[in-house]
Protein backbone atom coordinates (compact mmCIF):
# COMPACT_ATOMS: atom_id res chain seq x y z
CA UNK A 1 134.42 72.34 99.77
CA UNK A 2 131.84 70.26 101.55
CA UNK A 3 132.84 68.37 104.70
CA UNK A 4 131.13 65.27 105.33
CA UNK A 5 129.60 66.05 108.90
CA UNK A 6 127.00 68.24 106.83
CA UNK A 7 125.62 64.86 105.18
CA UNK A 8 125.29 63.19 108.90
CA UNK A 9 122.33 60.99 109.73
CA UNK A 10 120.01 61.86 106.24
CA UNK A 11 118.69 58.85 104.88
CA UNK A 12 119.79 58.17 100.62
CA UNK A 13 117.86 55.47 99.10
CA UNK A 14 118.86 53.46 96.14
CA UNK A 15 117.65 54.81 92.46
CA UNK A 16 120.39 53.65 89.95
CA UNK A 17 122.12 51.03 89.69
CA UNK A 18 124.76 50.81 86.51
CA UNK A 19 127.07 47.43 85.95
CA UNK A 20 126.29 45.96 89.49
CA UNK A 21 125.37 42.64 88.14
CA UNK A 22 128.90 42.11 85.87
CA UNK A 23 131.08 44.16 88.95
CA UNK A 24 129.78 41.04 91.64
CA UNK A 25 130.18 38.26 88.82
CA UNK A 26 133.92 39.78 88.92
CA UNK A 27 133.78 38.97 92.71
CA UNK A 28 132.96 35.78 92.26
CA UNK A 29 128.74 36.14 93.65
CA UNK A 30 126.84 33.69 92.91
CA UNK A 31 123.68 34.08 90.49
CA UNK A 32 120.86 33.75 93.59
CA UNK A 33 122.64 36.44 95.87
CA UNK A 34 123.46 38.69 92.32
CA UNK A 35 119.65 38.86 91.61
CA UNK A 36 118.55 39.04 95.51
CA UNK A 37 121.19 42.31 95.67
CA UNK A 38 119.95 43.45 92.06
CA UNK A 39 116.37 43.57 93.29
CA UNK A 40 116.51 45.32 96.59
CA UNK A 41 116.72 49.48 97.17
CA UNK A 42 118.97 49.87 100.23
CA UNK A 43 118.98 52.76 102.17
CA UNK A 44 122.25 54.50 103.53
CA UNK A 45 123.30 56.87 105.75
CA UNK A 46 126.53 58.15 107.63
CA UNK A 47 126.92 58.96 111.24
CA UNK A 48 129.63 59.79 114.21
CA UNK A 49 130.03 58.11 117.08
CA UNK A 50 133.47 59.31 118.93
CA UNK A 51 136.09 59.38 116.05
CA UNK A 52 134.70 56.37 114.53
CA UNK A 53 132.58 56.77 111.71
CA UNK A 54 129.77 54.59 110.31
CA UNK A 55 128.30 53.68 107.26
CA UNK A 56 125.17 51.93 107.94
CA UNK A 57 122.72 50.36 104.38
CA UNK A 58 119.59 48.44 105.06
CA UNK A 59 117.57 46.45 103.00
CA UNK A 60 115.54 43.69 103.08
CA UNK A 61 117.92 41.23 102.04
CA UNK A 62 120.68 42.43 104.21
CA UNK A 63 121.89 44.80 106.89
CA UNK A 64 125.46 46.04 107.04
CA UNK A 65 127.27 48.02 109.29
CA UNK A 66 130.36 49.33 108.46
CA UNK A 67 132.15 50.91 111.66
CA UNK A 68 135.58 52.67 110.84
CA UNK A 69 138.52 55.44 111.74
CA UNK A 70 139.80 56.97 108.56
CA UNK A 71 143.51 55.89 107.50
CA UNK A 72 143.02 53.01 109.94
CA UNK A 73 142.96 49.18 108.68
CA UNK A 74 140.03 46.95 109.68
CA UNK A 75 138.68 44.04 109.01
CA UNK A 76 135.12 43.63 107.39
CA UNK A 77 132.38 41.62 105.76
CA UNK A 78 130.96 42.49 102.54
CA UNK A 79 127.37 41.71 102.36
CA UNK A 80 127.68 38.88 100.32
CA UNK A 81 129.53 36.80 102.73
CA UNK A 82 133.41 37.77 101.90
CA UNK A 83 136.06 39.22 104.24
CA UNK A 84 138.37 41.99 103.77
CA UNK A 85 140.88 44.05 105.09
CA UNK A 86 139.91 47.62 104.56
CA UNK A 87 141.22 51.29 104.49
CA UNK A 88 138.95 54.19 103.95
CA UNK A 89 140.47 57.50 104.39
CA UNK A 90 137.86 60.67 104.07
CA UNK A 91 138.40 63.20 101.27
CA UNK A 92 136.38 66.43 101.95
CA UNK A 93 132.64 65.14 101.05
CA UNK A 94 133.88 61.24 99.89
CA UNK A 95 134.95 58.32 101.62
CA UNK A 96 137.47 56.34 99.40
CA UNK A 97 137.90 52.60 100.44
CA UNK A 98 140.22 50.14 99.41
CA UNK A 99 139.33 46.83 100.17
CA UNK A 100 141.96 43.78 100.22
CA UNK A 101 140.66 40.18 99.39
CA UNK A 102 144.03 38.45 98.87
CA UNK A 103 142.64 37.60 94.91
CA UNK A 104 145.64 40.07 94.26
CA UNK A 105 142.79 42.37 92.60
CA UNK A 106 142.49 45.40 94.71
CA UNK A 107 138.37 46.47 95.24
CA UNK A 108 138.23 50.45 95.19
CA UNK A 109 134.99 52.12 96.13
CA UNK A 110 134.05 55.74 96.50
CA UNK A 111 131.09 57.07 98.05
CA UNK A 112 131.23 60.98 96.77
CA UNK A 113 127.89 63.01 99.37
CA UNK A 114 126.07 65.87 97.82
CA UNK A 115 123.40 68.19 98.93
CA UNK A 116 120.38 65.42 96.95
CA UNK A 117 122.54 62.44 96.14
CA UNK A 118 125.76 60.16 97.48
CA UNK A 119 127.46 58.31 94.08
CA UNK A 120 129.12 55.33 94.62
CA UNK A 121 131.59 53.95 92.15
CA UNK A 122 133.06 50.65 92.31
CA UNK A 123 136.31 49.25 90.85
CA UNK A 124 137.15 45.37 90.54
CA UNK A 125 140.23 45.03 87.94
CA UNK A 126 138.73 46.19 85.19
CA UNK A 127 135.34 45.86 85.65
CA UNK A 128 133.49 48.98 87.14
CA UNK A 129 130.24 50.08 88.47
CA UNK A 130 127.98 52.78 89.40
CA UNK A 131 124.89 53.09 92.12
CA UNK A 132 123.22 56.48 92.56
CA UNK A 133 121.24 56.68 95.69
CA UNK A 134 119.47 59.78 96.38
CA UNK A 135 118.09 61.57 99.73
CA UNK A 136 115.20 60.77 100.97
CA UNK A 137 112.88 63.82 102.07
């Protein structure tokens, strides 16, 4: 099984995007920011520093940082503006994160890394979504 320090500091860029726009209505973002994030092509990678890891996607609209120690709670803010209180514990090669809003509605994302691509899938209620970035070379 893959370990996630083999997909450390490549570079995955943005190629798919499936149900974003209805999975951040069920958020609550508003139109502007929904068609700002639906028209941008972040980049992400995943590094190490110490035992904290760290997610870090840029785009132009936005960059975000996400610093964290698996199993351990921590507060965050989403890139369009919210904050939650987060878990994300690492699973072989995925990071699963549960994300707390106080709406009552659990958000559940996985990032799954392969060899060309990392899949993130995104849960709101019922409402779910896909984005497919894959490595740059």
């Amino acid at each position: 099984m893959a370990n996630l320090d083999d997909f450390m500091k490549k570079h995955y860029k943005l190629e798919e995007s499936i149900n974003f726009d209805n999975y951040m209505k069920s958020l609550g973002v508003g139109l502007v920011t929904r068609k700002i994030a639906n028209a941008v092509s972040p980049v992400l990678d995943l590094s190490k520093e110490g035992d904290e890891y760290v997610i870090t996607q840029k785009s132009t609209f936005k960059n975000m940082i996400i610093k964290f120690k698996p199993g351990v709670e921590f507060e965050q803010e989403t890139p369009d503006g919210r904050t939650v209180k987060s878990i994300i514990t690492v699973e072989g090669n995925k990071l699963h994160e549960v994300q707390n809003d106080g709406s009552g509605k659990d958000i559940v994302i996985d990032r799954v890394f392969t060899d060309s691509e990392v899949k993130m899938t995104m849960h709101h209620g019922d409402v779910s979504a896909t984005r497919i970035y894959k490595l740059e070379t």
